[in-house]
Protein backbone atom coordinates (compact mmCIF):
# COMPACT_ATOMS: atom_id res chain seq x y z
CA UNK A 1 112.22 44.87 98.95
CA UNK A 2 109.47 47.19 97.61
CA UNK A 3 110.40 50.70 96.13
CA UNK A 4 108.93 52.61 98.76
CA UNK A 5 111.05 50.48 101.44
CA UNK A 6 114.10 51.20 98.83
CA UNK A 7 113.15 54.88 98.75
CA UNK A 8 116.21 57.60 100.87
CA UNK A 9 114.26 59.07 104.10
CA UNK A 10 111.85 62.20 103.37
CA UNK A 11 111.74 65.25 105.34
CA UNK A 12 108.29 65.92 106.95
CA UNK A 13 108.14 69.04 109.24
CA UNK A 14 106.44 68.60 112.64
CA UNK A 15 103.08 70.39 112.87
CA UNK A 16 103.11 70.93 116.47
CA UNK A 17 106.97 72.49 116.54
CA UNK A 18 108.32 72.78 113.06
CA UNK A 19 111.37 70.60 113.60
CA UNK A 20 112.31 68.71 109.95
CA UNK A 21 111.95 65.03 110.81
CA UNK A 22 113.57 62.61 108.30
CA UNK A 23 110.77 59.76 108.27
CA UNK A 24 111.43 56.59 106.27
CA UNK A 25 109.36 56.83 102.91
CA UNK A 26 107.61 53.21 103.97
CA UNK A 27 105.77 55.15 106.13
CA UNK A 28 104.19 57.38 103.93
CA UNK A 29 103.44 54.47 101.29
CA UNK A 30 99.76 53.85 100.62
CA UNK A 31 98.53 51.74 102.86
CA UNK A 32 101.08 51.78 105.27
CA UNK A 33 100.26 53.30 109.43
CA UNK A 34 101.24 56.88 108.75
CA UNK A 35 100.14 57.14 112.68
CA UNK A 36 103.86 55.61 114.03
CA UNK A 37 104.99 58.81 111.74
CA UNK A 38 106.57 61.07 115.12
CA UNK A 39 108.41 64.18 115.88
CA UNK A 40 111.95 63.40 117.37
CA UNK A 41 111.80 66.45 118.80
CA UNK A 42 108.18 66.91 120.09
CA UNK A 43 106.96 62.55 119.97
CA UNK A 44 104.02 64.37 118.96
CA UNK A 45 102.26 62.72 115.08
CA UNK A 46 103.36 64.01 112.04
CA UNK A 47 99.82 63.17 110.81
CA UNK A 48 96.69 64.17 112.44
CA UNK A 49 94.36 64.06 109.38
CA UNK A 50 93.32 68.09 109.52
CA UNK A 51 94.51 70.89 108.48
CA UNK A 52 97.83 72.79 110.19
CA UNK A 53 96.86 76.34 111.23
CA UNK A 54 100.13 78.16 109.89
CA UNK A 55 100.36 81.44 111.98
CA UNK A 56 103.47 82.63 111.28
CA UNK A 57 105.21 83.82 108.03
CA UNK A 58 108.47 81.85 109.73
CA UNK A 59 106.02 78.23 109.87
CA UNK A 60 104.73 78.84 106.38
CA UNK A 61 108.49 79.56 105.32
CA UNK A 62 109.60 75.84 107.02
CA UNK A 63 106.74 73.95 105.68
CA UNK A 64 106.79 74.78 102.55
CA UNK A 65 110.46 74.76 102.27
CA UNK A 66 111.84 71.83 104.13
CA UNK A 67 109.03 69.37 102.97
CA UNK A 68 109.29 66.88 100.75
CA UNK A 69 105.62 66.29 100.39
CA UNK A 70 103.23 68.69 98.84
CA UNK A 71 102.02 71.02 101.53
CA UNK A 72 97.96 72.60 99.93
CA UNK A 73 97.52 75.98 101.46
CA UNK A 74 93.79 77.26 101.70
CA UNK A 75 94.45 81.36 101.79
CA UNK A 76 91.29 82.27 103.62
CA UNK A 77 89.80 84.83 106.00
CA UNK A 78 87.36 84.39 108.99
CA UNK A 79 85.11 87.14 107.52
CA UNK A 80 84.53 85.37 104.44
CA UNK A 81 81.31 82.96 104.02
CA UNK A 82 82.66 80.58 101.35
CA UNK A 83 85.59 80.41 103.26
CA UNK A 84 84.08 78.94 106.17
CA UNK A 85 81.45 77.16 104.17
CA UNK A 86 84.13 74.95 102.50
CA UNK A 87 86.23 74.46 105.87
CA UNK A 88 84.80 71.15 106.89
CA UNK A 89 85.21 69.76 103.07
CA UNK A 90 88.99 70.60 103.68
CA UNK A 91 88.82 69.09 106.81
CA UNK A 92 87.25 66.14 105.17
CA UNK A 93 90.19 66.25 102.53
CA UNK A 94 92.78 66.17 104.68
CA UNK A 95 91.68 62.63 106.23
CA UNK A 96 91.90 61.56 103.19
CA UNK A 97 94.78 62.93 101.76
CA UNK A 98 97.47 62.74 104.33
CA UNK A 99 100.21 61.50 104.71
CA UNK A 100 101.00 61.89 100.79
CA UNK A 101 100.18 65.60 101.35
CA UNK A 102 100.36 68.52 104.06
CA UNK A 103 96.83 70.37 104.24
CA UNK A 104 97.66 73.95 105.87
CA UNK A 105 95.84 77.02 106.18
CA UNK A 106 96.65 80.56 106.27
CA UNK A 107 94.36 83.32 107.42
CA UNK A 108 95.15 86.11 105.08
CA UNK A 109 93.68 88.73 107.67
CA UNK A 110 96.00 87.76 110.62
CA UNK A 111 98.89 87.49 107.96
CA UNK A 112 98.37 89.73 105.12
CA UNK A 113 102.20 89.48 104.08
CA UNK A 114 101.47 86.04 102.47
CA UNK A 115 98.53 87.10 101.08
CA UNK A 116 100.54 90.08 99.14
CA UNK A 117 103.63 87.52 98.18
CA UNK A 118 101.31 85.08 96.67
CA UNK A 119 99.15 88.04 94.96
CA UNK A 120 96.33 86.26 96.64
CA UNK A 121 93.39 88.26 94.81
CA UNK A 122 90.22 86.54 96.43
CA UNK A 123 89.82 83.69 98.65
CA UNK A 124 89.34 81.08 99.08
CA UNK A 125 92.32 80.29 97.29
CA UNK A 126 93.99 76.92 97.48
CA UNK A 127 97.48 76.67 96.33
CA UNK A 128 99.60 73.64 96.05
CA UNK A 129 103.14 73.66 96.97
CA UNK A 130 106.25 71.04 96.22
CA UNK A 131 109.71 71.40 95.91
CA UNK A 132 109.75 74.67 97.57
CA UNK A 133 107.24 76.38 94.75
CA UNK A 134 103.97 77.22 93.84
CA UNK A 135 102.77 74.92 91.17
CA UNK A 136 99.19 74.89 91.04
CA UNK A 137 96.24 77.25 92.49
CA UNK A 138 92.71 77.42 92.39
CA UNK A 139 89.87 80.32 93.49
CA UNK A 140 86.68 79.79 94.62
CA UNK A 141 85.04 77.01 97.21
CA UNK A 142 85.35 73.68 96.63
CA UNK A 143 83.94 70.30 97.96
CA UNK A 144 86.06 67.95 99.78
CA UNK A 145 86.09 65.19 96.92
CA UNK A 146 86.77 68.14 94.27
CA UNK A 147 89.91 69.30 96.30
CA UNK A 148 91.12 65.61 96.60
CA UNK A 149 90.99 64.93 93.02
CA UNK A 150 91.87 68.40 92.11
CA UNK A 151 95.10 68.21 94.48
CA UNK A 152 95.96 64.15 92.90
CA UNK A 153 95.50 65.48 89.38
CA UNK A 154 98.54 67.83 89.66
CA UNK A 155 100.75 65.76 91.47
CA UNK A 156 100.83 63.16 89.02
């Protein structure tokens, strides 16, 4: 038996309706079919490889919460040109990174009361999440490799 088939359950929240799933940690192993990862609720995939629009304080709230994988947040606003610039690297990022992490983003225009809890200053701003805290952040555009290996190096 390997340690990731030995490994308790992990609770993944649905992107599609936010119910907690407990999904056997196997599944998330490297390697393994993340895509047989579904929603009890919803039988929609945990994992789509791309980002999770988060468009309510209440989602962010669950996700961040209730997961035991590291949800990245991009803080970003339509109006802003590096912030759409580096929206297809992020994209790109979460293909690769899922289903060890959650890649979400939150517009800071349509919900400015995140923006103002997390003393979001400019954007983009990626922050990474686990545990139910903040424990990394970075400003400014990135590419999707630099975002990869700039999420891995803090989750070691």
């Amino acid at each position: 038996m390997t340690a990731a088939q030995a490994a308790p359950p992990l609770n993944v929240v649905c992107p599609h309706c936010h119910t907690t799933n407990r999904v056997a940690a196997a599944l998330l192993a490297p390697g393994a079919d993340a895509s047989a990862a579904v929603c009890g609720s919803c039988r929609r995939a945990l994992f789509e490889g791309r980002p999770l629009a988060l468009e309510t304080v209440d989602a962010f709230d669950r996700h961040i919460a209730r997961n035991h994988i590291p949800v990245l947040v991009d803080f970003w606003a339509p109006w802003c040109g590096p912030c759409r610039a580096m929206a297809p690297a992020f994209e790109q990022a979460a293909r690769e990174l899922e289903p060890r992490l959650r890649l979400a983003k939150v517009d800071t225009e349509a919900l400015p009361a995140l923006g103002q809890r997390f003393a979001i200053r400019s954007i983009p701003t990626l922050a990474l999440f686990h545990g139910n805290r903040e424990i990394a952040r970075q400003a400014g555009a990135m590419g999707a490799a630099d975002i990869a290996r700039w999420a891995r190096a803090h989750l070691r």
